[in-house]
Protein backbone atom coordinates (compact mmCIF):
# COMPACT_ATOMS: atom_id res chain seq x y z
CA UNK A 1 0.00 0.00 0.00
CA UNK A 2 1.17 3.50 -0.77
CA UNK A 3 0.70 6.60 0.99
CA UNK A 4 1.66 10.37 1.08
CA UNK A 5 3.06 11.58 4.41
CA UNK A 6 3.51 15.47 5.02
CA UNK A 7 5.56 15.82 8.27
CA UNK A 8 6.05 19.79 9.39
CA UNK A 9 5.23 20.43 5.84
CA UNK A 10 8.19 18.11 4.13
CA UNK A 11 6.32 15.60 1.98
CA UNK A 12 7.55 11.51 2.21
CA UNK A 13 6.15 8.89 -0.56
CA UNK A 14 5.95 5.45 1.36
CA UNK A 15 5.37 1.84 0.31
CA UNK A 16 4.59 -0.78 3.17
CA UNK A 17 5.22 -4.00 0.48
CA UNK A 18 3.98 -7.41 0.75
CA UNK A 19 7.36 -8.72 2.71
CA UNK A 20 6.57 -6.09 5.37
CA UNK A 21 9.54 -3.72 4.39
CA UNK A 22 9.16 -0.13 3.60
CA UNK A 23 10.56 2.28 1.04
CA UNK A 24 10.55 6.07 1.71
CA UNK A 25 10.95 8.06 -0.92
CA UNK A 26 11.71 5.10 -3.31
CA UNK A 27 14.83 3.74 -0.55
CA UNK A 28 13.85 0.48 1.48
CA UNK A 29 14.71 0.63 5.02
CA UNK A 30 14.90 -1.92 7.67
CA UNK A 31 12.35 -1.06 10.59
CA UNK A 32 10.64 -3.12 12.94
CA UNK A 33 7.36 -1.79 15.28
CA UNK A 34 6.29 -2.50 18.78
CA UNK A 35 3.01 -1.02 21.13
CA UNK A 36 4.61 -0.14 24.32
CA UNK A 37 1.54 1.08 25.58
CA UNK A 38 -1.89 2.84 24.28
CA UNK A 39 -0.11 5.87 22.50
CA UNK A 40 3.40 4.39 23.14
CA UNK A 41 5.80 2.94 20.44
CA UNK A 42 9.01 1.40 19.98
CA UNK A 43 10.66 1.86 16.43
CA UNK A 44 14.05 0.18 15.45
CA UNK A 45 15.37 1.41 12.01
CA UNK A 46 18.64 1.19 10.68
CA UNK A 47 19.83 -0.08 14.02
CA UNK A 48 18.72 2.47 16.20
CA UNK A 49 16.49 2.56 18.80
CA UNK A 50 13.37 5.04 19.16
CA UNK A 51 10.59 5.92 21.78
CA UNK A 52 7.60 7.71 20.46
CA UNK A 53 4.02 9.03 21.48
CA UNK A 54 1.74 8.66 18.50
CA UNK A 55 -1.36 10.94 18.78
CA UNK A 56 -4.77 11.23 16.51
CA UNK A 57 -5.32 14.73 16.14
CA UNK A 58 -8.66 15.59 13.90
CA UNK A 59 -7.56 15.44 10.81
CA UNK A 60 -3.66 15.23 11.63
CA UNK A 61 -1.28 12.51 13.72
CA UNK A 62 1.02 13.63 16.35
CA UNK A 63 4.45 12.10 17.01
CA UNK A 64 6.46 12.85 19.51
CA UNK A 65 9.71 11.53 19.57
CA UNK A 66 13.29 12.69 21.64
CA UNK A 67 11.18 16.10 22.64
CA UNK A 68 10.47 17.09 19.51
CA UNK A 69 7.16 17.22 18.16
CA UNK A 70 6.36 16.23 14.55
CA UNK A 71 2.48 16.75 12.81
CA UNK A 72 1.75 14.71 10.01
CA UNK A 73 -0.67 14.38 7.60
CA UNK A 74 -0.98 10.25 6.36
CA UNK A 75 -2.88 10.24 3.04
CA UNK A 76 -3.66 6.43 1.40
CA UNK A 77 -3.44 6.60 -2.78
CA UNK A 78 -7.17 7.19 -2.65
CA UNK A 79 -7.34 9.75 -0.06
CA UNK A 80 -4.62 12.00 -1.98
CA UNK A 81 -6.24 11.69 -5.20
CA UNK A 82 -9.33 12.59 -3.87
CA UNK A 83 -7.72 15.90 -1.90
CA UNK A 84 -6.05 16.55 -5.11
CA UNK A 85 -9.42 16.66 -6.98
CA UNK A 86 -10.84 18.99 -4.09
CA UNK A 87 -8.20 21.37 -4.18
CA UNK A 88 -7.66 20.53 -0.33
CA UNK A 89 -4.55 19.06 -0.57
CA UNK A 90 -1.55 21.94 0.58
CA UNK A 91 -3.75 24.43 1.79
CA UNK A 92 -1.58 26.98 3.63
CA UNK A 93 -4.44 29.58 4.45
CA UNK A 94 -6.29 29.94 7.22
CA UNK A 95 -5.09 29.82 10.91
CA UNK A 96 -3.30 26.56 12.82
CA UNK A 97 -3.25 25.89 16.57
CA UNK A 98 -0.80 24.54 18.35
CA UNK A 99 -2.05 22.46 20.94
CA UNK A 100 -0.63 20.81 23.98
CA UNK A 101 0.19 16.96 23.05
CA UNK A 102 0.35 16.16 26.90
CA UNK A 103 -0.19 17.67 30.17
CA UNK A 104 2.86 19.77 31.18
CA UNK A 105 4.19 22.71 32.44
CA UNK A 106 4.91 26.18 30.45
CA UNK A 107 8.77 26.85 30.61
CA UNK A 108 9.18 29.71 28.18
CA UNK A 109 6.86 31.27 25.44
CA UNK A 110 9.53 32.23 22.60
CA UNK A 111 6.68 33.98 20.88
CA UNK A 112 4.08 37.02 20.70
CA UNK A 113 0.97 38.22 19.40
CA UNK A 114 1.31 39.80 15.64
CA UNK A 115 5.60 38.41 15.58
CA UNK A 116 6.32 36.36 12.16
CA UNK A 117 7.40 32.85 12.34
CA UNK A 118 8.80 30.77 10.28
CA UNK A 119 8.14 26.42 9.83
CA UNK A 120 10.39 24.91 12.04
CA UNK A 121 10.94 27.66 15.04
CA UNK A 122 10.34 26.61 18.43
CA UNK A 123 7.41 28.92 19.67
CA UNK A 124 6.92 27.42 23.33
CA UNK A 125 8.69 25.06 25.22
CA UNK A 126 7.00 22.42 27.24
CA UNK A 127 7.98 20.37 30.41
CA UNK A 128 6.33 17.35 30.63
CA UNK A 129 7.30 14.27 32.78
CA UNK A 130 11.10 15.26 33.72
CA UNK A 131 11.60 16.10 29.43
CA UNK A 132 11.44 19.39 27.83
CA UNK A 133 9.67 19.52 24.37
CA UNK A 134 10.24 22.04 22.08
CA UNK A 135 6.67 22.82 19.74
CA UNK A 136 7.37 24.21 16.49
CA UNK A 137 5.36 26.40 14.08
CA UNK A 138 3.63 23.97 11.48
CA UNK A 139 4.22 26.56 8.69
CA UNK A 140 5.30 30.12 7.84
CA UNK A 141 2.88 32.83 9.57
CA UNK A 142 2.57 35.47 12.12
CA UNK A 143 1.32 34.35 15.93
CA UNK A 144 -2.58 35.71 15.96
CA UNK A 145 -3.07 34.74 19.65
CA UNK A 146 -0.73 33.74 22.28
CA UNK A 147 -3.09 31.63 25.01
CA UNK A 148 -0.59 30.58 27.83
CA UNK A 149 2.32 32.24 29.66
CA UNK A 150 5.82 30.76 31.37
CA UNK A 151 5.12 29.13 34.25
CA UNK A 152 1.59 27.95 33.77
CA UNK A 153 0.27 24.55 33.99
CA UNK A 154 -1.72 23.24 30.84
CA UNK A 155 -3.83 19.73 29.88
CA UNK A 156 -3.12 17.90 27.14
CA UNK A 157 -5.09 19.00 23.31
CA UNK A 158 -4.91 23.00 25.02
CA UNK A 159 -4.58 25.44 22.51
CA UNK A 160 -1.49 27.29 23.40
CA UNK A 161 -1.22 29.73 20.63
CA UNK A 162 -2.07 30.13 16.61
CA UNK A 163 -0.49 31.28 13.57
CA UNK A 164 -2.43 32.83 10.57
């Protein structure tokens, strides 16, 4: 099976073949995949070792993985032709939240109300179980609202700020 996978806006073509190997971007690699837990994952690939959280978000998956939080978009060779058709697919407009992916603790907002920001930059840092996450703008934009401060506690799926 094919699919199209957009991850912070850097698009990935990947093929899950019969054998159970994968090819990204046309290169096989060697991974193997084990449920720690409910949202918890274990992910050996090219002989290294990874611990993720995979999160559902609407229409987007969450993965966060050595405090660094990646959103991706997972789109099936039906799906993408169909948000091809639509127009839908790389839509850039409109605003994006970024939302809390567990319960933690505000450390530092690098960010304000009406500053530009570019895909990539760290906007807020979370603390969250001993580990310090840095959240990154999605895409290119200026911050429309800024919803939380340094030092505040926040619940998971929070909106903590969005870029237009």
């Amino acid at each position: 099976m094919k699919y199209v996978t957009t991850v912070n806006n850097k698009r990935f073509e990947i093929e899950i073949l019969a054998d159970g190997s994968v090819t990204v971007d046309g290169k096989t690699r060697e991974v193997d995949f084990i449920a720690l837990g409910p949202a918890m994952y274990s992910i050996l690939s090219e002989n290294v070792s990874h611990e993720l959280t995979i999160e559902q978000r609407e229409d987007e998956i969450e993965v966060l993985m050595r405090g660094r939080l990646y959103s991706n978009r997972v789109l099936d060779e039906r799906a993408l032709l169909m948000a091809q058709r639509s127009g839908s697919l790389g839509n850039e407009t409109g605003e994006v939240n970024i939302k809390s992916p567990m319960p933690g603790l505000i450390v530092a907002v690098k960010v304000e109300t009406g500053q530009e920001v570019k895909a990539g930059e760290t906007v807020i840092i979370l603390e969250s179980m001993k580990m310090q996450n840095e959240l990154k703008a999605v895409r290119d934009g200026v911050v429309g609202s800024v919803n939380v401060e340094a030092g505040q506690t926040v619940e998971q799926n929070k909106v903590l700020l969005s870029i237009s």
